[in-house]
Protein backbone atom coordinates (compact mmCIF):
# COMPACT_ATOMS: atom_id res chain seq x y z
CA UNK A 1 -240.03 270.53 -200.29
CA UNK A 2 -240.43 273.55 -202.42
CA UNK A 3 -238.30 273.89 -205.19
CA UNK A 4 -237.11 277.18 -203.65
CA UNK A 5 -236.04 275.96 -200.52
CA UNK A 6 -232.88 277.02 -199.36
CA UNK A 7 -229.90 274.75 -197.92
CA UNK A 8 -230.10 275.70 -194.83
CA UNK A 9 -233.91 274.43 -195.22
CA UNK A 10 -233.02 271.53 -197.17
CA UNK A 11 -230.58 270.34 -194.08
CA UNK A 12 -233.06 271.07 -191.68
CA UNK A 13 -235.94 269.45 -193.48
CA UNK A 14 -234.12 266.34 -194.38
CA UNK A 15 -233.26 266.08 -190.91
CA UNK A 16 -237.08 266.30 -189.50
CA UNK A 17 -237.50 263.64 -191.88
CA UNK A 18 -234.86 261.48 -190.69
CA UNK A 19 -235.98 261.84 -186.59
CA UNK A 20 -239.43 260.98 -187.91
CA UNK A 21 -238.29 257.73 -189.31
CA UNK A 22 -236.33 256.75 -186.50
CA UNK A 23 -239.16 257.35 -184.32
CA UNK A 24 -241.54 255.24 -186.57
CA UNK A 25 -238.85 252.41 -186.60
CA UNK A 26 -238.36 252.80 -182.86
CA UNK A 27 -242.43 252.20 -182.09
CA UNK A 28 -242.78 249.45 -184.71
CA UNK A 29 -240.27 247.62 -182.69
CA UNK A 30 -241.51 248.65 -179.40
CA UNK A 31 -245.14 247.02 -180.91
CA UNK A 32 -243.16 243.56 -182.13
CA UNK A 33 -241.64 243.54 -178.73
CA UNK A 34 -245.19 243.86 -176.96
CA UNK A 35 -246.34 241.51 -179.01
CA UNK A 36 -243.95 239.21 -178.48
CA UNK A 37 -243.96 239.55 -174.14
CA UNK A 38 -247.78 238.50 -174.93
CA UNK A 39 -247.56 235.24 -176.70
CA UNK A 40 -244.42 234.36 -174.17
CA UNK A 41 -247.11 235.40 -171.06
CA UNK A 42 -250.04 233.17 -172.92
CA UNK A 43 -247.61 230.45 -173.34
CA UNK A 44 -246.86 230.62 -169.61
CA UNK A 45 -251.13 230.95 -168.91
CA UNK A 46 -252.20 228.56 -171.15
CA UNK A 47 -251.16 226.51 -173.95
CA UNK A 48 -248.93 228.40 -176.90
CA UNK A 49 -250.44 228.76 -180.18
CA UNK A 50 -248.58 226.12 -181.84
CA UNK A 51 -248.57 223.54 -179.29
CA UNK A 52 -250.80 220.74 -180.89
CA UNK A 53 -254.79 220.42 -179.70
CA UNK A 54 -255.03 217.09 -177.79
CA UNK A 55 -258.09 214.79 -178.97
CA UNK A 56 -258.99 212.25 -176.94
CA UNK A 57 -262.16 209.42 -177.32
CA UNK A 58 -263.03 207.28 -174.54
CA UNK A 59 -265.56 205.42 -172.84
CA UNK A 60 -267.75 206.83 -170.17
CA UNK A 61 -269.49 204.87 -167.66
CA UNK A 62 -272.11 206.25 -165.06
CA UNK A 63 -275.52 208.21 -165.38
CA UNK A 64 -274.87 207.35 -169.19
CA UNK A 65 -272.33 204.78 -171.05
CA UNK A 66 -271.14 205.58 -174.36
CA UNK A 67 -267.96 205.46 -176.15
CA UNK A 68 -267.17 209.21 -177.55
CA UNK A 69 -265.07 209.82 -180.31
CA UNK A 70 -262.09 212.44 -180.88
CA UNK A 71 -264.36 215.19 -182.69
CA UNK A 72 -266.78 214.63 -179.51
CA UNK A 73 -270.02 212.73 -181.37
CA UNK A 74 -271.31 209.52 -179.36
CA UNK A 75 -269.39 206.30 -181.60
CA UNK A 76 -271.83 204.35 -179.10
CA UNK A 77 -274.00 203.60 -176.63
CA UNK A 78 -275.39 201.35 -174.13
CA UNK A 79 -277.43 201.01 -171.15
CA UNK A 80 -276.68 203.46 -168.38
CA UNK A 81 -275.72 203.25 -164.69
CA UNK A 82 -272.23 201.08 -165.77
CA UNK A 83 -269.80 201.69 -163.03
CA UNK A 84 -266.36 200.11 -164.40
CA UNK A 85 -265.49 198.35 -167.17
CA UNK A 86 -263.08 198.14 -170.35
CA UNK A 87 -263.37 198.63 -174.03
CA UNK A 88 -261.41 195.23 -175.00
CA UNK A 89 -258.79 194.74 -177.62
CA UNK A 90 -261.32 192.75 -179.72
CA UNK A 91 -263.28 196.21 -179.67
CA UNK A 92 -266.39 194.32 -176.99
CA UNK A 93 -267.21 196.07 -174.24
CA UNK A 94 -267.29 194.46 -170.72
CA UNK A 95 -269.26 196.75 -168.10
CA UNK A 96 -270.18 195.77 -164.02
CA UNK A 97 -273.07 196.97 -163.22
CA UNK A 98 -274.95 197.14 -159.45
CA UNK A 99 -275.71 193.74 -159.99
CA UNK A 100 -274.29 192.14 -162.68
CA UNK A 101 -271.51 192.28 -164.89
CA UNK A 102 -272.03 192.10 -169.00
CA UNK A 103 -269.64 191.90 -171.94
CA UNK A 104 -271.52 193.38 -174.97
CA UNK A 105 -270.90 193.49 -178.74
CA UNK A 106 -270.79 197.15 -180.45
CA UNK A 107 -273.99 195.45 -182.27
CA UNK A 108 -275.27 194.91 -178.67
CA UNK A 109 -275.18 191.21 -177.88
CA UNK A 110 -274.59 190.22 -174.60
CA UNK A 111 -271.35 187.48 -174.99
CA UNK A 112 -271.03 187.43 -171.09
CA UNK A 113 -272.80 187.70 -168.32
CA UNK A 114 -272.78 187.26 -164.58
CA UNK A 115 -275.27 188.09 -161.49
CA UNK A 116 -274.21 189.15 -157.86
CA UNK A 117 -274.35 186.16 -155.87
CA UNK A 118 -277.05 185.80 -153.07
CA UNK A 119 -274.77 186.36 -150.35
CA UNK A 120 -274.04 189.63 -151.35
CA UNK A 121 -276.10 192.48 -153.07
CA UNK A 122 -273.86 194.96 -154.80
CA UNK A 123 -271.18 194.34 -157.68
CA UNK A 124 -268.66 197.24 -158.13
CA UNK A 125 -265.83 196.61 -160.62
CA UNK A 126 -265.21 194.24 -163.47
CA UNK A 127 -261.27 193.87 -165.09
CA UNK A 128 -260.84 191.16 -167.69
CA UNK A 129 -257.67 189.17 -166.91
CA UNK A 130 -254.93 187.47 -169.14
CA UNK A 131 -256.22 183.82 -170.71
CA UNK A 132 -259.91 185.36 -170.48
CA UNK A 133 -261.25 185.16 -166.72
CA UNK A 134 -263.23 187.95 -165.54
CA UNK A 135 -262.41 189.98 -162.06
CA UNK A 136 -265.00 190.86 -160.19
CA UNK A 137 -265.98 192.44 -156.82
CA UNK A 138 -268.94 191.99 -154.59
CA UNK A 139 -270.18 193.61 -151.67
CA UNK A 140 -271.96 192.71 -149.12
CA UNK A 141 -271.98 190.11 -146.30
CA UNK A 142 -269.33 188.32 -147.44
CA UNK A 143 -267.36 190.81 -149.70
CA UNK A 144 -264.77 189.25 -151.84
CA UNK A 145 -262.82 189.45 -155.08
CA UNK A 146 -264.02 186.78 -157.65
CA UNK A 147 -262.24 185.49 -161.06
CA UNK A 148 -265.16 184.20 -163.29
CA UNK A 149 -264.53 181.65 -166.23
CA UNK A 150 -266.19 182.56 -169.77
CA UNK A 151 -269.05 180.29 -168.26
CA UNK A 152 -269.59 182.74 -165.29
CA UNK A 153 -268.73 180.07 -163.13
CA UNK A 154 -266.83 181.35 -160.04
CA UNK A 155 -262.80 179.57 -160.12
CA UNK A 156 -262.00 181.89 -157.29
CA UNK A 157 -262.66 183.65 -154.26
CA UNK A 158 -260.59 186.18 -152.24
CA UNK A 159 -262.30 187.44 -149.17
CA UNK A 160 -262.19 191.10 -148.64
CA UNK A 161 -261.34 192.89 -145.29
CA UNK A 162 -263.52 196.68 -146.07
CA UNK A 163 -263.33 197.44 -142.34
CA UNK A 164 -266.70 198.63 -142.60
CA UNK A 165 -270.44 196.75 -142.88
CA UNK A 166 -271.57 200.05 -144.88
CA UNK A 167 -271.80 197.88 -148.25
CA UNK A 168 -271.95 200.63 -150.98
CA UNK A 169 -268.63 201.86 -149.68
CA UNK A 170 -266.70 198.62 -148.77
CA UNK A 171 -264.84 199.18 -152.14
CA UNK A 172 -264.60 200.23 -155.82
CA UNK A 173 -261.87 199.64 -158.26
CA UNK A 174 -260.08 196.20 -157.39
CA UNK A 175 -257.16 195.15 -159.57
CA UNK A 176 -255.56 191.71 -160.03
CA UNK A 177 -251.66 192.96 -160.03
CA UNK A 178 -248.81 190.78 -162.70
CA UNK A 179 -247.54 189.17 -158.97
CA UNK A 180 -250.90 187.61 -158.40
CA UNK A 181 -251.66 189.82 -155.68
CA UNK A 182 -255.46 191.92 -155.97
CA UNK A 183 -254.91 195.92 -155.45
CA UNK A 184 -258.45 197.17 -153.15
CA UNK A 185 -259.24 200.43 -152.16
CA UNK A 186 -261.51 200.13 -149.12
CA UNK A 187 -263.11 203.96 -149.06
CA UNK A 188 -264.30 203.85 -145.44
CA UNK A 189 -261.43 201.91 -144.28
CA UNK A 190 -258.66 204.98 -145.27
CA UNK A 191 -256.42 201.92 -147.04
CA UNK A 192 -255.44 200.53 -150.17
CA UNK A 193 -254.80 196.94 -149.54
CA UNK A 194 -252.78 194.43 -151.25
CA UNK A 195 -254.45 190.91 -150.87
CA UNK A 196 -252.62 187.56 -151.80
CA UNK A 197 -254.50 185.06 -153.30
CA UNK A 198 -255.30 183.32 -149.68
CA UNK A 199 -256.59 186.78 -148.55
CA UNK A 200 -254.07 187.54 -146.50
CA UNK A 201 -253.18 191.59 -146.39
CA UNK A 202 -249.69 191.76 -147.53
CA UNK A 203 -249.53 195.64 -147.45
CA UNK A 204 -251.54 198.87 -146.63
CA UNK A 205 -251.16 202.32 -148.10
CA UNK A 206 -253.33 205.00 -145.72
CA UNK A 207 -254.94 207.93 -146.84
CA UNK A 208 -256.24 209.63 -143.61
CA UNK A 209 -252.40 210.62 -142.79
CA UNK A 210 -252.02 213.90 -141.29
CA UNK A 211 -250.34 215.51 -144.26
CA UNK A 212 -253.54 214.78 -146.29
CA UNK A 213 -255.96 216.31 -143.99
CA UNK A 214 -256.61 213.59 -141.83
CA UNK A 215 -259.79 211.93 -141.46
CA UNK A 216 -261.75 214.72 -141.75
CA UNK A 217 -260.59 215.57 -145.04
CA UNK A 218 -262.83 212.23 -146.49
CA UNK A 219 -260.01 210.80 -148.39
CA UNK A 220 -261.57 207.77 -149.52
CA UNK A 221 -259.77 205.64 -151.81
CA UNK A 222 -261.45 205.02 -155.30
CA UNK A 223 -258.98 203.96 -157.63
CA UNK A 224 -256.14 201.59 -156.97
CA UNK A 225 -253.54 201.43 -160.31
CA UNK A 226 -250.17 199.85 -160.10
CA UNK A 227 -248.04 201.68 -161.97
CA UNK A 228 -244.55 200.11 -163.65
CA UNK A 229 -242.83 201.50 -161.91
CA UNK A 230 -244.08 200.37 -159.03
CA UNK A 231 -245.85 202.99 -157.42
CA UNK A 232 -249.67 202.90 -156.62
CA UNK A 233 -251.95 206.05 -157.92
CA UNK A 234 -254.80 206.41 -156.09
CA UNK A 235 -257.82 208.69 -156.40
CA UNK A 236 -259.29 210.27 -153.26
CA UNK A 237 -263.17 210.85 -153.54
CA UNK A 238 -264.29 213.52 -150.96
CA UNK A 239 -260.48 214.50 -150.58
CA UNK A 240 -260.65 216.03 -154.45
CA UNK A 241 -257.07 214.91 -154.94
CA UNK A 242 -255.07 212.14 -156.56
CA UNK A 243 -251.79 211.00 -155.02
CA UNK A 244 -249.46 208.60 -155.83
CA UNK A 245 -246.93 206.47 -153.36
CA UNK A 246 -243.70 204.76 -153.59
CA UNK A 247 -243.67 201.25 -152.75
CA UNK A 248 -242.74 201.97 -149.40
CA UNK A 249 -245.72 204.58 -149.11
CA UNK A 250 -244.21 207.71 -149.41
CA UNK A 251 -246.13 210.29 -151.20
CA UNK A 252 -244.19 211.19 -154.45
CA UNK A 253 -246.82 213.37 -156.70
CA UNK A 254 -250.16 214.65 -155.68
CA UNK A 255 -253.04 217.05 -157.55
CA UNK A 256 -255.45 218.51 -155.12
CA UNK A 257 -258.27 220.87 -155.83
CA UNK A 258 -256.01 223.65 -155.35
CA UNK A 259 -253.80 222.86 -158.16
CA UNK A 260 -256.77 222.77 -160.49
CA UNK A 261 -258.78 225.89 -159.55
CA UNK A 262 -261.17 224.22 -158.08
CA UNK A 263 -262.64 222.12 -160.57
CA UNK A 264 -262.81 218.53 -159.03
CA UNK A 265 -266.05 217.91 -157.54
CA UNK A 266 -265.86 214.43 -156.04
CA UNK A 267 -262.46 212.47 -157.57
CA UNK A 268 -263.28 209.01 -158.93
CA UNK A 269 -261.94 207.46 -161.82
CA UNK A 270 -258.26 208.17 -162.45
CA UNK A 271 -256.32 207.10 -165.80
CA UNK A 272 -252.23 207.58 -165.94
CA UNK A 273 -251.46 207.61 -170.00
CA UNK A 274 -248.66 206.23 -171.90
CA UNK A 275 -247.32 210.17 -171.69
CA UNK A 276 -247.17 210.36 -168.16
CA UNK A 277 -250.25 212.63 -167.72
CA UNK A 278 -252.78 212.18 -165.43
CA UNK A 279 -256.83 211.71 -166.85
CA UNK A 280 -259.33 212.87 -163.61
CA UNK A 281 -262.88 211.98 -163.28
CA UNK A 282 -265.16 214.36 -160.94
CA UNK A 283 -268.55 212.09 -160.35
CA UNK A 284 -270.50 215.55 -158.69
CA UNK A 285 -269.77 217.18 -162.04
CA UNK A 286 -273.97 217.47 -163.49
CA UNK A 287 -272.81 220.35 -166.10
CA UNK A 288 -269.31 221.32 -166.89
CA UNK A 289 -265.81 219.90 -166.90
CA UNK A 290 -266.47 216.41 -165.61
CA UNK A 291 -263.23 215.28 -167.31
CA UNK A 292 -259.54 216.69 -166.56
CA UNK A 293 -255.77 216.02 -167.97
CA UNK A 294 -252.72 217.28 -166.14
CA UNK A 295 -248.96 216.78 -166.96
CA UNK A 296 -246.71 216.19 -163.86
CA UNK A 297 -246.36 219.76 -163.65
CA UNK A 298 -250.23 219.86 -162.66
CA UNK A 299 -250.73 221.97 -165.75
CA UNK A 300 -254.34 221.50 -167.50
CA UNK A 301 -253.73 220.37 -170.87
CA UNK A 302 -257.55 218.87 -172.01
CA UNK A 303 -261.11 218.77 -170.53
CA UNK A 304 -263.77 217.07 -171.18
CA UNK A 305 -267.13 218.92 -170.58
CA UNK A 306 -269.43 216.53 -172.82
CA UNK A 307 -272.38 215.99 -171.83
CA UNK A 308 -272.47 212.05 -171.31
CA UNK A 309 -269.32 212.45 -169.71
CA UNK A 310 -271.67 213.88 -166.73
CA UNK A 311 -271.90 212.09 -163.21
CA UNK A 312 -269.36 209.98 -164.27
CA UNK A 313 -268.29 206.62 -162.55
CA UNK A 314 -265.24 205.41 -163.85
CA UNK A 315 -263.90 206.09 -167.91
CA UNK A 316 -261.33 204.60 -169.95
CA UNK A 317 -259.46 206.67 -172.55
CA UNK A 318 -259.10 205.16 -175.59
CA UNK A 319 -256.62 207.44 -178.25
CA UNK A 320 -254.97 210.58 -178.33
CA UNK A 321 -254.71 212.13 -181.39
CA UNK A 322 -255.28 209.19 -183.43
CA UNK A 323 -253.05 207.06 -182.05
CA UNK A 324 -254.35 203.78 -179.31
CA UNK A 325 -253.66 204.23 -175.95
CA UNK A 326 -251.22 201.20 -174.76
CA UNK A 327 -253.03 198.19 -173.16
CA UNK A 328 -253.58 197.31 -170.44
CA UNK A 329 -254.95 200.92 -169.65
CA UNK A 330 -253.80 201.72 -166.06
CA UNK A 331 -257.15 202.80 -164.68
């Protein structure tokens, strides 16, 4: 202001000034509140800045079988093709195979081994059980559930009802449940079956019900994990969906393709964590996420787009963040 400037100026001046400040406070807090509408809608898309990055390593099995850490390097690696198996708490590996079933050393040894039997020609999961017998399934012409001793000798056989003679989809990942009983999921047959130890069925959970699509919506059963709680989760291959049923079959949760965006391409293995999230395989996936996590809320918290995480059978997550996953994993 001049040092002439008259009061009348002076007033008028100082009061320019004082509109001019307003205005600047007025549109710096206009610009905080934008700012802060943005992170809120980010938070809703996607996850907030602050929420923590999850890390998970894990062990692949299909076109390749590896063990991949939580910075995403290969820890280790064995011969590909594996189709289930288990990192154990001794830190061996036991893998099935088409036609045969190994449990390896990280150095490589083979400490285990066992051949499908010449009644049958296909071998499709391998679980090892409490006091150190082996789970296996065959299929074939006489499709069963074995338990194997440390010998590979055979201490018993459950026959297996598929419903089908097709023997690469009679069934995948069979489970010895805490009762006794063997979980099955029979892909052709539209059932998860519950087998007792004489082979009898005891129950049957369908997946061609109407309000899954039917038939024609391929839901063939893949996995087959009991949960605690007692509730079975179940992967659905051509359906591109997981669901999971209360004991008395109802459908209580269920991802489908939709809820993702589309990215399933053929739903095999399935993993439920310690956290209650949900770990999805997609066995089509050649090239980019192969590997999805989703809370209950269906929201997509990790992927996995590694490449020997490709064409993946069946997985196994091992940590998050550091920290072991609880055994048994329920995959």
């Amino acid at each position: 202001m001049s040092a002439a400037m008259s009061f009348p100026e002076f007033w008028l001046e100082s009061q320019r000034f004082h509109f001019f400040t307003l205005d600047l406070f007025m549109m710096l807090r206009s610009a905080v509140f934008l700012t802060t509408v943005v992170c809120s809608l980010m938070t809703v898309e996607g996850r907030a800045a602050d929420a923590p990055v999850i890390r998970h390593s894990y062990l692949v099995m299909g076109q390749k079988t590896a063990i991949i850490d939580e910075e995403g390097k290969v820890a280790w690696e064995y011969e590909g093709g594996s189709r289930d198996g288990f990192v154990l708490p001794d830190g061996r590996v036991l893998l099935a195979y088409g036609d045969r079933v190994v449990e390896v050393t990280r150095d490589r040894e083979i400490v285990f081994s066992y051949k499908v039997s010449g009644e049958n020609s296909e071998i499709s999961t391998a679980q090892r059980l409490a006091g150190g017998r082996t789970l296996i399934t065959e299929l074939g012409a006489r499709p069963r559930v074995l338990e194997v001793d440390a010998a590979g000798v055979v201490v018993a056989s459950v026959p297996l009802q598929p419903g089908t003679d097709n023997v690469h989809m009679q069934t995948r990942m069979a489970r010895k449940l805490p009762n006794g009983h063997y979980l099955v999921p029979h892909l052709l047959d539209f059932a998860v079956k519950e087998y007792a130890a004489d082979g009898s069925v005891v129950s049957t959970l369908k997946t061609d019900r109407p309000e899954l699509g039917g038939r024609a919506a391929e839901n063939w059963p893949f996995t087959a994990i009991r949960l605690a709680n007692g509730h079975t989760l179940s992967s659905l291959t051509h359906g591109h969906k997981v669901v999971e049923f209360n004991p008395v079959g109802e459908i209580v949760w269920m991802v489908t393709n939709d809820d993702v965006k589309g990215v399933f391409r053929d739903t095999c293995g399935a993993q439920r964590l310690a956290n209650g999230h949900t770990v999805i395989g997609s066995h089509a996936a050649a090239t980019g996420v192969s590997m999805v996590e989703v809370t209950r809320e269906k929201t997509i918290v990790w992927t996995s787009d590694h490449p020997y995480a490709a064409n993946i059978h069946h997985f196994q997550i091992l940590t998050t963040n550091g920290s072991p996953e609880p055994l048994p994993s329920l995959k």
